[in-house]
PDB file of N, CA and C in Angstrom:
ATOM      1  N   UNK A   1      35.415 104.014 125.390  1.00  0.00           N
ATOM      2  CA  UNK A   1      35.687 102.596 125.510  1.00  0.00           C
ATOM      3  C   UNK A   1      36.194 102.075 124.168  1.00  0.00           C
ATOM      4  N   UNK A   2      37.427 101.536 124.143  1.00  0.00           N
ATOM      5  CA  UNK A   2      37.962 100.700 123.083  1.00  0.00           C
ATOM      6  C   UNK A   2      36.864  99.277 122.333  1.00  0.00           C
ATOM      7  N   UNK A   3      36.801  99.785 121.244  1.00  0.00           N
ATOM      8  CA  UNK A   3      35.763  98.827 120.411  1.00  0.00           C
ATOM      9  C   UNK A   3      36.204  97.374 120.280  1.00  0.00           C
ATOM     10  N   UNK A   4      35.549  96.204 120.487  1.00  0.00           N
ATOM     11  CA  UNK A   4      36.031  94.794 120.238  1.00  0.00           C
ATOM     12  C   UNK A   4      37.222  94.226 119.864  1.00  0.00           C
ATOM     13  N   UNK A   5      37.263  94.912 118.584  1.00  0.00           N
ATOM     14  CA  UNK A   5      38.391  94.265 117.875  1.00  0.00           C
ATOM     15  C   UNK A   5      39.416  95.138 117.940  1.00  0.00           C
ATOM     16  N   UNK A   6      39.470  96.229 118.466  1.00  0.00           N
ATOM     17  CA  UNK A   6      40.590  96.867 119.078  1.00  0.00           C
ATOM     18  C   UNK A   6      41.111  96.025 120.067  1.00  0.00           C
ATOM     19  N   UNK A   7      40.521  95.610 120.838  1.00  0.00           N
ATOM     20  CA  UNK A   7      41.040  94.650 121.838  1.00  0.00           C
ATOM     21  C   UNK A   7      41.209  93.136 121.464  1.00  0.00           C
ATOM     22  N   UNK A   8      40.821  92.555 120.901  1.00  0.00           N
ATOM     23  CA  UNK A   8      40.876  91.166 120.311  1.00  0.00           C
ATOM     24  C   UNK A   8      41.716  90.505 119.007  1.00  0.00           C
ATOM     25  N   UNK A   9      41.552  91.648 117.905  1.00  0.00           N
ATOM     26  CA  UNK A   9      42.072  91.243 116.834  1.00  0.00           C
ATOM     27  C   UNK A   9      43.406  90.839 116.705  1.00  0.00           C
ATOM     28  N   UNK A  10      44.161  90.984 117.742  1.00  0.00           N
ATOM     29  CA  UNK A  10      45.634  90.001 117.247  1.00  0.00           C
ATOM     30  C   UNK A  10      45.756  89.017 117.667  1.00  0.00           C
ATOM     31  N   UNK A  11      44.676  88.279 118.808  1.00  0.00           N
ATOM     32  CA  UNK A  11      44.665  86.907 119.228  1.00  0.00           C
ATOM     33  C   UNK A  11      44.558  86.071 118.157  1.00  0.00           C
ATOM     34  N   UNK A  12      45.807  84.593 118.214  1.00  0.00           N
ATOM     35  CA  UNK A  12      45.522  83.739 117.332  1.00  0.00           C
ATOM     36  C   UNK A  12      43.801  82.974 117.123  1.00  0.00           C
ATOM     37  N   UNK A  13      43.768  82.493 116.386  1.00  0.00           N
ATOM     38  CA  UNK A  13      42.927  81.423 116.209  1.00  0.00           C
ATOM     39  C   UNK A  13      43.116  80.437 116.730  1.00  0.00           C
ATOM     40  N   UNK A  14      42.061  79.568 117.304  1.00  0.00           N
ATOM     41  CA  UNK A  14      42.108  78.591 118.643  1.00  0.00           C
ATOM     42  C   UNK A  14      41.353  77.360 117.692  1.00  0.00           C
ATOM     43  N   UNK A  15      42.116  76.129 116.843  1.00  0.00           N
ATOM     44  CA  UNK A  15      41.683  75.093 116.575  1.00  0.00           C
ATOM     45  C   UNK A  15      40.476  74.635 117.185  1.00  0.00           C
ATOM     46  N   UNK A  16      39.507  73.997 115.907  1.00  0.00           N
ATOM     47  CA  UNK A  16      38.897  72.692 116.787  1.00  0.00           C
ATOM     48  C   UNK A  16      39.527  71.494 117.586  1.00  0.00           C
ATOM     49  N   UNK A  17      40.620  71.070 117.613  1.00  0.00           N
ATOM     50  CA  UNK A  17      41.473  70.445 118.178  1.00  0.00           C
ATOM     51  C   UNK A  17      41.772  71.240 119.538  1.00  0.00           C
ATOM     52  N   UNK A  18      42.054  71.931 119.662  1.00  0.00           N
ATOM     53  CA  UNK A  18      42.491  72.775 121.264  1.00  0.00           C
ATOM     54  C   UNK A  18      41.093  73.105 122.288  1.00  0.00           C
ATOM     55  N   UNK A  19      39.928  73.175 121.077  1.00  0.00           N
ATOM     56  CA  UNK A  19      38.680  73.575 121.913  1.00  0.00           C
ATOM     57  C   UNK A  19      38.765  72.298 122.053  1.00  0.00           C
ATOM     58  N   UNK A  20      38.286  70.892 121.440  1.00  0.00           N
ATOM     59  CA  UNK A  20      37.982  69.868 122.200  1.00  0.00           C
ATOM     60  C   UNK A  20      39.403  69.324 123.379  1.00  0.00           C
ATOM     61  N   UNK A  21      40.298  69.631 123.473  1.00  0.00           N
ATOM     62  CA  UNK A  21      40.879  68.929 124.889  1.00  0.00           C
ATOM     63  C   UNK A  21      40.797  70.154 125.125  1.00  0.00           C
ATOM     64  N   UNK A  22      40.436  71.098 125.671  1.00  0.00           N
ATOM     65  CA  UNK A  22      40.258  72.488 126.637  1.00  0.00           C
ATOM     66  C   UNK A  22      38.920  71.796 127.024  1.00  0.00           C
ATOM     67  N   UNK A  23      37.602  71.290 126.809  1.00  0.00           N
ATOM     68  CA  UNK A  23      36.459  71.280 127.196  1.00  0.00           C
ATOM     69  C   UNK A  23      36.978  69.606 127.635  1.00  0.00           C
ATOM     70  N   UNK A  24      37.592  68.738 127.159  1.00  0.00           N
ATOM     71  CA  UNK A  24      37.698  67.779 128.091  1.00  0.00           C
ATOM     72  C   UNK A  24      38.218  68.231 129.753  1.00  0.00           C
ATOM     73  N   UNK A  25      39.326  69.036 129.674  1.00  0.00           N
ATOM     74  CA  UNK A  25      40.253  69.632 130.944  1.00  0.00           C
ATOM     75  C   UNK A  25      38.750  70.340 131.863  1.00  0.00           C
ATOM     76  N   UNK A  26      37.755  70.975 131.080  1.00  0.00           N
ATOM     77  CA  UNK A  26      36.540  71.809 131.665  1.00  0.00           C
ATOM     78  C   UNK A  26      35.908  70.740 132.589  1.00  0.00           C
ATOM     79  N   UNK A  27      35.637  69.618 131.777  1.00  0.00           N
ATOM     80  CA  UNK A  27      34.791  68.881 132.522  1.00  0.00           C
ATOM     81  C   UNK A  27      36.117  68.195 133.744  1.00  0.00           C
ATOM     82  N   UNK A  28      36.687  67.755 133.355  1.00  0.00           N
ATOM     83  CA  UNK A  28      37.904  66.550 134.318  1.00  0.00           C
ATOM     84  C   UNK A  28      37.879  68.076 135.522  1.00  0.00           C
ATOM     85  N   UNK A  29      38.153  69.075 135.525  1.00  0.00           N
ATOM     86  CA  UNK A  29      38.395  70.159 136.723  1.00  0.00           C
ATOM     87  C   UNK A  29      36.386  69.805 136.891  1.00  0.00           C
ATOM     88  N   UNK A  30      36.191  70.207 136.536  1.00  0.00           N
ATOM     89  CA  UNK A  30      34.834  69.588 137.027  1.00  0.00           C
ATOM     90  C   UNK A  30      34.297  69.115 138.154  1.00  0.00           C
ATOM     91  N   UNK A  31      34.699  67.786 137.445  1.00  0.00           N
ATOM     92  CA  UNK A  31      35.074  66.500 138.783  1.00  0.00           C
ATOM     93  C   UNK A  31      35.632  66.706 139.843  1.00  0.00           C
ATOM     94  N   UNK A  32      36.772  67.248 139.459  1.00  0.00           N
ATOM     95  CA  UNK A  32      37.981  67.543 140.382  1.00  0.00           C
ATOM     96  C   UNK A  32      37.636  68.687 141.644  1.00  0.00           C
ATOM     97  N   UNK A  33      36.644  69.563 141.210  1.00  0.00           N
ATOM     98  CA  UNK A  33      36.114  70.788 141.755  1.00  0.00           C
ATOM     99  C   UNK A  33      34.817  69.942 142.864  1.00  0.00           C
ATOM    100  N   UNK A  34      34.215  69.383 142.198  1.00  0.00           N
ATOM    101  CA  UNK A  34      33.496  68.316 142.641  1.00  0.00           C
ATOM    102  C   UNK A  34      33.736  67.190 144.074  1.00  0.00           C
ATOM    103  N   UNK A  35      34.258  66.635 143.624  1.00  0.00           N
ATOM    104  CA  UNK A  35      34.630  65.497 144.101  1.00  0.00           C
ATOM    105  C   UNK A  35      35.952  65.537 145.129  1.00  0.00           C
ATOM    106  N   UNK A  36      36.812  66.454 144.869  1.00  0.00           N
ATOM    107  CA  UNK A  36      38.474  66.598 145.535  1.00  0.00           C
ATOM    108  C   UNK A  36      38.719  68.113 145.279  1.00  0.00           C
ATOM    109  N   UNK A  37      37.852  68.714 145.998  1.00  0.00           N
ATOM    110  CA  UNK A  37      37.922  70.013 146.121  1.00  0.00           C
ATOM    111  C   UNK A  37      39.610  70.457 146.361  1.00  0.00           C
ATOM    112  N   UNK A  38      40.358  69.908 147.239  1.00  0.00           N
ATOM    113  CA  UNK A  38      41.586  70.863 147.866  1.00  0.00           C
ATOM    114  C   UNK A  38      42.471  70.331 146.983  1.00  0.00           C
ATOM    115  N   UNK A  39      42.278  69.299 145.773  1.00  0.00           N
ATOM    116  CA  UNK A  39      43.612  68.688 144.968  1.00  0.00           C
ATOM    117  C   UNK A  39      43.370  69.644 143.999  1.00  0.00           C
ATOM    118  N   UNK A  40      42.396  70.100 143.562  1.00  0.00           N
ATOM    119  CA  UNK A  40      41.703  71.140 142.472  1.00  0.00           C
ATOM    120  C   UNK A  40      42.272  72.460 143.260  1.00  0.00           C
ATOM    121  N   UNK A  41      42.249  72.827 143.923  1.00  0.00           N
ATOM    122  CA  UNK A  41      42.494  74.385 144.373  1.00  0.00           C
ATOM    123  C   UNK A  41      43.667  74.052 144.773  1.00  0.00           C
ATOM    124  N   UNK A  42      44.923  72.921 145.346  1.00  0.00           N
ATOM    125  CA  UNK A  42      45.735  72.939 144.939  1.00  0.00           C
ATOM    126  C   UNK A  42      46.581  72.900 143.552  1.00  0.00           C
ATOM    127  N   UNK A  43      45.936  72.321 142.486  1.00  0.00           N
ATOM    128  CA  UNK A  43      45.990  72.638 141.385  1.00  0.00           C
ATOM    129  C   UNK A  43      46.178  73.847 140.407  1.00  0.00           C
ATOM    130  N   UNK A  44      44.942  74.755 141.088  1.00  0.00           N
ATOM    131  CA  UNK A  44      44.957  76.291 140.698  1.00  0.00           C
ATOM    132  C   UNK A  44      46.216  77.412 141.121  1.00  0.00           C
ATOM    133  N   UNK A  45      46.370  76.633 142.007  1.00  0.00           N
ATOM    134  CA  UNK A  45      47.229  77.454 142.938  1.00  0.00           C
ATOM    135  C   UNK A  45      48.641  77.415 142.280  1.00  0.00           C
ATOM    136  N   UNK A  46      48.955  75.747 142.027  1.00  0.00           N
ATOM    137  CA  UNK A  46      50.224  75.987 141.542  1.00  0.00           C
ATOM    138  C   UNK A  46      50.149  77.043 140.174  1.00  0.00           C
ATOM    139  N   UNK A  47      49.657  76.539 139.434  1.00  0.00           N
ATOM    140  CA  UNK A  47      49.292  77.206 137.917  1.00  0.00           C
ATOM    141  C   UNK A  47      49.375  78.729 138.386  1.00  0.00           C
ATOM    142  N   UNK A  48      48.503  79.314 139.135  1.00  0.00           N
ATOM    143  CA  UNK A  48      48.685  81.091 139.226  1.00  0.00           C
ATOM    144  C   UNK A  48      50.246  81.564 139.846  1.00  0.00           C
ATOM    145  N   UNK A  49      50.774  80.679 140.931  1.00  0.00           N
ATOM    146  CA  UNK A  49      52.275  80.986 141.401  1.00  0.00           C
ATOM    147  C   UNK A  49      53.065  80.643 140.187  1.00  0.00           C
ATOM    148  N   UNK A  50      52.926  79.582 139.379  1.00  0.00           N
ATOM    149  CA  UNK A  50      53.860  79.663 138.154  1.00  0.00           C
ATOM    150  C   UNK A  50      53.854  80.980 137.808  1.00  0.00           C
ATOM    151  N   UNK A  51      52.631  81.174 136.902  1.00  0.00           N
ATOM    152  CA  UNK A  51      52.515  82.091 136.179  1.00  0.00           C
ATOM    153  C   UNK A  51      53.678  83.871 136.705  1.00  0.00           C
ATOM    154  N   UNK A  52      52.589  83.675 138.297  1.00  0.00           N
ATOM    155  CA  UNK A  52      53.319  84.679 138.846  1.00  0.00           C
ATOM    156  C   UNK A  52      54.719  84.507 138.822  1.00  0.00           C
ATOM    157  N   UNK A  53      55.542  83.715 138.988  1.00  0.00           N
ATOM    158  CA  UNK A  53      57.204  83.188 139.108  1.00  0.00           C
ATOM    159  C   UNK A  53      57.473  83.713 137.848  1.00  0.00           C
ATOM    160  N   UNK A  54      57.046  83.465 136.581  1.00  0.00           N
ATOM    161  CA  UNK A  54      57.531  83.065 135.036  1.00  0.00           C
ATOM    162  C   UNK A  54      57.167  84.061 134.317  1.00  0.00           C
ATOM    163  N   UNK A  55      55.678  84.467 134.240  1.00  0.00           N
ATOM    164  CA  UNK A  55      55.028  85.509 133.852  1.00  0.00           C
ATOM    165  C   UNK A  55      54.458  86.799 134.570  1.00  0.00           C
ATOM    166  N   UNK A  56      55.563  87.528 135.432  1.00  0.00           N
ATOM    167  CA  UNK A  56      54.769  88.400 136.611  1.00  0.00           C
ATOM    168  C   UNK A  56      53.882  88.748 136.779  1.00  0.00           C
ATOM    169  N   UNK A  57      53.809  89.594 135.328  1.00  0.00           N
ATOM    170  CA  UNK A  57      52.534  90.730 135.162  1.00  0.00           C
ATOM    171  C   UNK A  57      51.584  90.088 135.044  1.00  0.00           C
ATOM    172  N   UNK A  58      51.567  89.116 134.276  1.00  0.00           N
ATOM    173  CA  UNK A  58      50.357  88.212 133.702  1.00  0.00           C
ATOM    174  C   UNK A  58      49.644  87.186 134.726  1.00  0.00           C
ATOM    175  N   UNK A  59      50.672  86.781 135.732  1.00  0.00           N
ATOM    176  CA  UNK A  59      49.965  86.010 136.718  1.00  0.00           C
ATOM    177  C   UNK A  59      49.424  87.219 137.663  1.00  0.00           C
ATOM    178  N   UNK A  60      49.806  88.000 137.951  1.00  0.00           N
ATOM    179  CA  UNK A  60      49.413  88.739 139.453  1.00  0.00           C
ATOM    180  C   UNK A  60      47.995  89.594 138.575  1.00  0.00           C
ATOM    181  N   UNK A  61      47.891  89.686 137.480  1.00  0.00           N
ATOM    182  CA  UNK A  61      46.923  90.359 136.649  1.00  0.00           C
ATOM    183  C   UNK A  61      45.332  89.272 136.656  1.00  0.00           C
ATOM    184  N   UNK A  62      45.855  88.359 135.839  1.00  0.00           N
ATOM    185  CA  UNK A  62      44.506  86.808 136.582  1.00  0.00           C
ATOM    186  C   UNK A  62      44.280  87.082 138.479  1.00  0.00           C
ATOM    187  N   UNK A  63      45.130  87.530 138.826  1.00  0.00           N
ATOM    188  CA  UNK A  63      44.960  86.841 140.279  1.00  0.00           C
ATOM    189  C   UNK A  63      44.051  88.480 140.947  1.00  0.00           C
ATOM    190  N   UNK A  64      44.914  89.668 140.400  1.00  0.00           N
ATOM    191  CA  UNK A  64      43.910  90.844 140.552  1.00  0.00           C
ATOM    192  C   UNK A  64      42.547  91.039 140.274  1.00  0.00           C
ATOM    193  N   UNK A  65      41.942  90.219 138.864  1.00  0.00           N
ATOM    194  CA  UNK A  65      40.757  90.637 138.245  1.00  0.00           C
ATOM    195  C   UNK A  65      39.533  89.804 138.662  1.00  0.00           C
ATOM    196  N   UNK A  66      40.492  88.759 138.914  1.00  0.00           N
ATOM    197  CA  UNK A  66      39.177  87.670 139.985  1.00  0.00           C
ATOM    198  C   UNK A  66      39.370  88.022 141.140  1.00  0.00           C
ATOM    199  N   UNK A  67      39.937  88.362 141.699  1.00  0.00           N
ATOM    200  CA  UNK A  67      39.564  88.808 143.269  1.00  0.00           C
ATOM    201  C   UNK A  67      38.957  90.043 143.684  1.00  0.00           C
ATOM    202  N   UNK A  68      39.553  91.472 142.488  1.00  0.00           N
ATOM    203  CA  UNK A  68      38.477  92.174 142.146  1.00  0.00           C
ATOM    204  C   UNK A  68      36.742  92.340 142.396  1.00  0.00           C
ATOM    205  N   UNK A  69      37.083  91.219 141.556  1.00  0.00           N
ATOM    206  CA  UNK A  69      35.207  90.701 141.344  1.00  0.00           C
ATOM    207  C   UNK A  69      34.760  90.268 142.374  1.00  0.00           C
ATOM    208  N   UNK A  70      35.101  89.361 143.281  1.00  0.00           N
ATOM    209  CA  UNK A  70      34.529  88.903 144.002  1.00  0.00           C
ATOM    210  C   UNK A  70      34.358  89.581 144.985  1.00  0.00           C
ATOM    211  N   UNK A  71      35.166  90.749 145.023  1.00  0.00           N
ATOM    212  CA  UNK A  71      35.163  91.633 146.314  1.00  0.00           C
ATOM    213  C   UNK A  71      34.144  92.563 146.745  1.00  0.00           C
ATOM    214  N   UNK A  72      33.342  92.220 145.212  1.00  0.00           N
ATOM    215  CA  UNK A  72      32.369  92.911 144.990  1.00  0.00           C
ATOM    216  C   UNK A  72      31.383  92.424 145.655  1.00  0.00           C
ATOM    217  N   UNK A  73      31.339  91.734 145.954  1.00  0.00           N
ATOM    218  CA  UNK A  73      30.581  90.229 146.314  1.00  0.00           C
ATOM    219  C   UNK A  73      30.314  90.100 147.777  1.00  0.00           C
ATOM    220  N   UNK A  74      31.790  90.234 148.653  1.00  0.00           N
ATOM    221  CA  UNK A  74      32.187  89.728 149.561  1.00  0.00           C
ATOM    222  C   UNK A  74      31.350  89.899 150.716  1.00  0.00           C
ATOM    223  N   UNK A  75      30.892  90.515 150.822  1.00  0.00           N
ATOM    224  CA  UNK A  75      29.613  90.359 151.886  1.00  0.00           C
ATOM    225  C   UNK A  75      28.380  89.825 151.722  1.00  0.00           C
ATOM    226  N   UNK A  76      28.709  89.152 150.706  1.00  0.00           N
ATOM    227  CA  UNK A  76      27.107  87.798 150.333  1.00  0.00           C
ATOM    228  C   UNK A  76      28.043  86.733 150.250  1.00  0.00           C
ATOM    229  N   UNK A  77      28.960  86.230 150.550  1.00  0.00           N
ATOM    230  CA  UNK A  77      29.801  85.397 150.305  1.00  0.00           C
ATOM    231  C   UNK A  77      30.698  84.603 152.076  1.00  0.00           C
ATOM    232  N   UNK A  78      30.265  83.205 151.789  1.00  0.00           N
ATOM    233  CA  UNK A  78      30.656  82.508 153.119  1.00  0.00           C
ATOM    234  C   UNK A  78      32.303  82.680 152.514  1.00  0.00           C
ATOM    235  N   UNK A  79      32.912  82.240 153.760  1.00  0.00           N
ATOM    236  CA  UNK A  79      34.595  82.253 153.432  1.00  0.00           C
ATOM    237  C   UNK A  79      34.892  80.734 152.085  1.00  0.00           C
ATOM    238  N   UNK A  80      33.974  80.085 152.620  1.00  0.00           N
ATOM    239  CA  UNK A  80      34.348  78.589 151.851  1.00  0.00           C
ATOM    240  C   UNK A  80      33.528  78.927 149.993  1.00  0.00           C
ATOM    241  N   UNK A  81      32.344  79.920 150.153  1.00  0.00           N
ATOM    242  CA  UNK A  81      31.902  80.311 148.521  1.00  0.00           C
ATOM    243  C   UNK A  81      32.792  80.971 148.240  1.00  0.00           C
ATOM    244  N   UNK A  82      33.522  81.906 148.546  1.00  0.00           N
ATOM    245  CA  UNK A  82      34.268  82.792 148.366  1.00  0.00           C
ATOM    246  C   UNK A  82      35.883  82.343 147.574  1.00  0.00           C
ATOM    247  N   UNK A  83      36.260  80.841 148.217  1.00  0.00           N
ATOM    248  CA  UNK A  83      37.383  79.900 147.687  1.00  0.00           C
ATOM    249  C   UNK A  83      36.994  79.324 147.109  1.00  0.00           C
ATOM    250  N   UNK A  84      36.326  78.762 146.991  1.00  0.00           N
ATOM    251  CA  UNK A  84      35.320  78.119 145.798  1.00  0.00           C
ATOM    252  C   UNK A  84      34.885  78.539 144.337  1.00  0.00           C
ATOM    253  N   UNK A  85      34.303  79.352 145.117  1.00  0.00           N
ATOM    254  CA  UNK A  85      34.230  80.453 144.002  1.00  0.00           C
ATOM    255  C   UNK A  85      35.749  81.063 142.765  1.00  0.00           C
ATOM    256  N   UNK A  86      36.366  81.377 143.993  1.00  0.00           N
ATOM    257  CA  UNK A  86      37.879  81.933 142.933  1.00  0.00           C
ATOM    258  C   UNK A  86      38.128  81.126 142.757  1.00  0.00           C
ATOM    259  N   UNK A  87      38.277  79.938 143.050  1.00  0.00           N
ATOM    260  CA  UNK A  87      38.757  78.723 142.153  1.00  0.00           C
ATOM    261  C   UNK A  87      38.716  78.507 140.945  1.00  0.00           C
ATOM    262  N   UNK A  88      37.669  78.492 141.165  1.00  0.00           N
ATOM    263  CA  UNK A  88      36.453  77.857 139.531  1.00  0.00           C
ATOM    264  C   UNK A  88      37.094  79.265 138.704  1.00  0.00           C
ATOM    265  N   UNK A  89      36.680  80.409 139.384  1.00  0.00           N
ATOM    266  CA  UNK A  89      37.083  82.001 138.380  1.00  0.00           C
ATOM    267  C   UNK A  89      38.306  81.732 137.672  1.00  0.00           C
ATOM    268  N   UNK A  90      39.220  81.692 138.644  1.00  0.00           N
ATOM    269  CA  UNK A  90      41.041  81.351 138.269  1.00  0.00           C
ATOM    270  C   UNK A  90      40.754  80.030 137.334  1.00  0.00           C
ATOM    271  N   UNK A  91      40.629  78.733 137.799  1.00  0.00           N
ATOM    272  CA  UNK A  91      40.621  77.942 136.523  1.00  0.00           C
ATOM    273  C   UNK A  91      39.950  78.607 134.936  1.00  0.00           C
ATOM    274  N   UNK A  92      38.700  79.024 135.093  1.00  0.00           N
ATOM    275  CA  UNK A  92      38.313  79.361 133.992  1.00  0.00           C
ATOM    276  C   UNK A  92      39.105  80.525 132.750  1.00  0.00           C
ATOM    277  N   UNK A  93      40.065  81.576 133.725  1.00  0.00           N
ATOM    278  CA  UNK A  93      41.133  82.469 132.908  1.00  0.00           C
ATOM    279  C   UNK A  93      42.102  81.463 133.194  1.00  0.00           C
ATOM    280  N   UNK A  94      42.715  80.558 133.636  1.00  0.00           N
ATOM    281  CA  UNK A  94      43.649  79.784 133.636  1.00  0.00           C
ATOM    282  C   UNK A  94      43.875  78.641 131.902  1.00  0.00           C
ATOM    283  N   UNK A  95      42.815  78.446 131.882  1.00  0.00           N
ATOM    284  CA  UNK A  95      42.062  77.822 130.653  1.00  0.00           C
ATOM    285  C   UNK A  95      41.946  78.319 129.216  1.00  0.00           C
ATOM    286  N   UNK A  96      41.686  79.606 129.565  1.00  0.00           N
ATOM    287  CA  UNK A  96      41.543  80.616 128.428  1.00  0.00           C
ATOM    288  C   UNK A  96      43.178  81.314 127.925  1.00  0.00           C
ATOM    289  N   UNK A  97      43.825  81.175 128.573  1.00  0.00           N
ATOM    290  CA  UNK A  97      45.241  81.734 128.548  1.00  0.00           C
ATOM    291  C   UNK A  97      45.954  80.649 128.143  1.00  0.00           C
ATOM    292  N   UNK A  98      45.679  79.248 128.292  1.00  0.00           N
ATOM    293  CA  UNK A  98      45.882  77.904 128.138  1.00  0.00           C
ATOM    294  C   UNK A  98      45.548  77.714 126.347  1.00  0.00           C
ATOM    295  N   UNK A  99      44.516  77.949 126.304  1.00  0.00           N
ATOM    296  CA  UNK A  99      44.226  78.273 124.373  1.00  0.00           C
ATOM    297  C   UNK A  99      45.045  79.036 123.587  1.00  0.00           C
ATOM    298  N   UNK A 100      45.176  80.148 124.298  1.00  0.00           N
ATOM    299  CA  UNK A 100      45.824  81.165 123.369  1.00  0.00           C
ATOM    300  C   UNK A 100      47.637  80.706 123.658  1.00  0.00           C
ATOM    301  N   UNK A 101      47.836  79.840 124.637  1.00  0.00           N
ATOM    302  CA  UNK A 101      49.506  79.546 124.433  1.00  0.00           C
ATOM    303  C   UNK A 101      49.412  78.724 123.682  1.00  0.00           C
ATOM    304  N   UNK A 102      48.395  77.480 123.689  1.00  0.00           N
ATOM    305  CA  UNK A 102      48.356  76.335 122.461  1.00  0.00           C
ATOM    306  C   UNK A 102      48.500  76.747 121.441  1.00  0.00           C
ATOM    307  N   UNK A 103      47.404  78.086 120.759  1.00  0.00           N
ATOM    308  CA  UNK A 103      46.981  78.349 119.579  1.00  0.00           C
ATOM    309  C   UNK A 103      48.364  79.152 118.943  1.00  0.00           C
ATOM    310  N   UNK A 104      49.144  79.922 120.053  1.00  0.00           N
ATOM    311  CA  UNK A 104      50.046  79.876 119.260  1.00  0.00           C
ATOM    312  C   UNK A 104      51.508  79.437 119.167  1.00  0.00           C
ATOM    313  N   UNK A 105      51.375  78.309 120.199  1.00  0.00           N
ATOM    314  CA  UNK A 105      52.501  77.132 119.700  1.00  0.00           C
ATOM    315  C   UNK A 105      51.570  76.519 117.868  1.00  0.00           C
ATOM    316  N   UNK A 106      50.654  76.363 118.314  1.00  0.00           N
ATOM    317  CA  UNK A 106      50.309  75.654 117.387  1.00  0.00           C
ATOM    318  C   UNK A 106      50.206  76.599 116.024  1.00  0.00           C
ATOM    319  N   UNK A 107      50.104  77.718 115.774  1.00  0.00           N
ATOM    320  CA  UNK A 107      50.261  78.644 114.703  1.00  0.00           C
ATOM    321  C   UNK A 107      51.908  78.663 113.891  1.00  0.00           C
ATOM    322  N   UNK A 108      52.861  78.259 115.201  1.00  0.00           N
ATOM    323  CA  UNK A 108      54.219  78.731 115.001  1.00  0.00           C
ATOM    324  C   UNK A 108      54.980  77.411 114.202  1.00  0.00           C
ATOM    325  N   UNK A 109      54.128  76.275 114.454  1.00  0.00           N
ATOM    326  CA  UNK A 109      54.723  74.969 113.975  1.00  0.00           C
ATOM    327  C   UNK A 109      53.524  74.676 112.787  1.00  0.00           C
ATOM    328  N   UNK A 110      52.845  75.480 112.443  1.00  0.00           N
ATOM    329  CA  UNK A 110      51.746  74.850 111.030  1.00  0.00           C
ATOM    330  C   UNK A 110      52.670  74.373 110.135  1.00  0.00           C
ATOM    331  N   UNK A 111      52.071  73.628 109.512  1.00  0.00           N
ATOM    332  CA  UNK A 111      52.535  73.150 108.428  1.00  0.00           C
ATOM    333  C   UNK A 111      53.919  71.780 108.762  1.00  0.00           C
ATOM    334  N   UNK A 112      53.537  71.486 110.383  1.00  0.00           N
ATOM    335  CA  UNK A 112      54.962  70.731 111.020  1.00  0.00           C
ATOM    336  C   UNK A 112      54.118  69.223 111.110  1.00  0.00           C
ATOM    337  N   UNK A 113      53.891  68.148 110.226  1.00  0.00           N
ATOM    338  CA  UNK A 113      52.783  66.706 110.122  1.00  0.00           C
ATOM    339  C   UNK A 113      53.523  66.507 112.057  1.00  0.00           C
ATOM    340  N   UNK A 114      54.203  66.595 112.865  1.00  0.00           N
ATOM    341  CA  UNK A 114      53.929  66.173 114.094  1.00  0.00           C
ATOM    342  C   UNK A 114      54.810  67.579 114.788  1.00  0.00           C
ATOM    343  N   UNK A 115      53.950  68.064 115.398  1.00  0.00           N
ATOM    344  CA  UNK A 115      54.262  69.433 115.716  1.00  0.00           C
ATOM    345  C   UNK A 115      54.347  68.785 117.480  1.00  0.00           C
ATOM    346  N   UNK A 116      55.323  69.959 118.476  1.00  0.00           N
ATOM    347  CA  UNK A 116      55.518  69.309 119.374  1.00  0.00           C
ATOM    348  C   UNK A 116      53.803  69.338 120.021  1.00  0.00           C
ATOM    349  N   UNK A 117      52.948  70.258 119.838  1.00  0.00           N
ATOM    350  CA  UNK A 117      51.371  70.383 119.735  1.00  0.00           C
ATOM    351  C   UNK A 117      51.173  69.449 119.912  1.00  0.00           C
ATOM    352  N   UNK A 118      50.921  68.444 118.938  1.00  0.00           N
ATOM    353  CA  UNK A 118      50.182  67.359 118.382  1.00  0.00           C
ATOM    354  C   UNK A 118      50.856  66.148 119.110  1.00  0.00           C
ATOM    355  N   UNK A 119      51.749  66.373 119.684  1.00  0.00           N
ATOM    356  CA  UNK A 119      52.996  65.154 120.250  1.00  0.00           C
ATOM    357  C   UNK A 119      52.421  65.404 121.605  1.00  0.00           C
ATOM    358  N   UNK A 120      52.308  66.307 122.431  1.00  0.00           N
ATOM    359  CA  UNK A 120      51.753  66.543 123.954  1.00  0.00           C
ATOM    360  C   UNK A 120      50.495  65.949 123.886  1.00  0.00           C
ATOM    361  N   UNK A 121      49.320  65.946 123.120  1.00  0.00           N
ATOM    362  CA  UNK A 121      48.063  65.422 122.986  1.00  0.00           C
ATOM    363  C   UNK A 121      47.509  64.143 122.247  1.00  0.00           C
ATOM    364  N   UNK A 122      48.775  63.730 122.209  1.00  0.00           N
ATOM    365  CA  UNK A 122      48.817  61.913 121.678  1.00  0.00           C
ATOM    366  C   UNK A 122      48.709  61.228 122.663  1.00  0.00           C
TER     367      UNK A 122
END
């Protein structure tokens, strides 16, 4: 098995600035997961078909590793936990992949006093 930082060490660094609106977006899907379940999993949905459209490998790869998992599952699992469930899964790598594009837009424009970064989150 490949050791930690064999696997990790070339990911940028993820601002305190990107963690706090990533954990605002955590809670607002939240709600959204909450409260308007099918605008939220329509939500997810678009985001993984982008990905898949734009980024092949990388979307159909999120969409393999959570369904994976759950398959593991799938016979303790109603049809509606089961969408529910990947929802929340997919948002949460949806999110995390969401940091690391910020972190390195935001690495590529340092040193820029209004980076297009900092202009999207005004």
């Amino acid at each position: 098995m490949t050791h930690p930082e064999g696997k990790y060490r070339h990911l940028p660094e993820v601002s305190e600035h990107i963690a706090e609106v990533l954990i605002d977006e955590v809670s607002n899907s939240a709600s959204l997961l909450k409260y308007d379940f099918d605008s939220a999993l329509k939500s997810v949905i678009e985001e993984v078909d982008w990905l898949k459209t734009n980024k092949d490998f990388l979307g159909r790869a999120v969409e393999v590793a959570v369904d994976s998992s759950l398959n593991l599952f799938s016979d303790r699992l109603t049809h509606k936990d089961w969408i529910e469930l990947r929802t929340l899964l997919l948002k949460g790598v949806l999110l995390v992949l969401q940091a690391i594009n910020e972190a390195l837009h935001e690495s590529h424009y340092m040193g820029s006093e209004m980076s297009p970064v900092n202009k999207v989150f005004l």
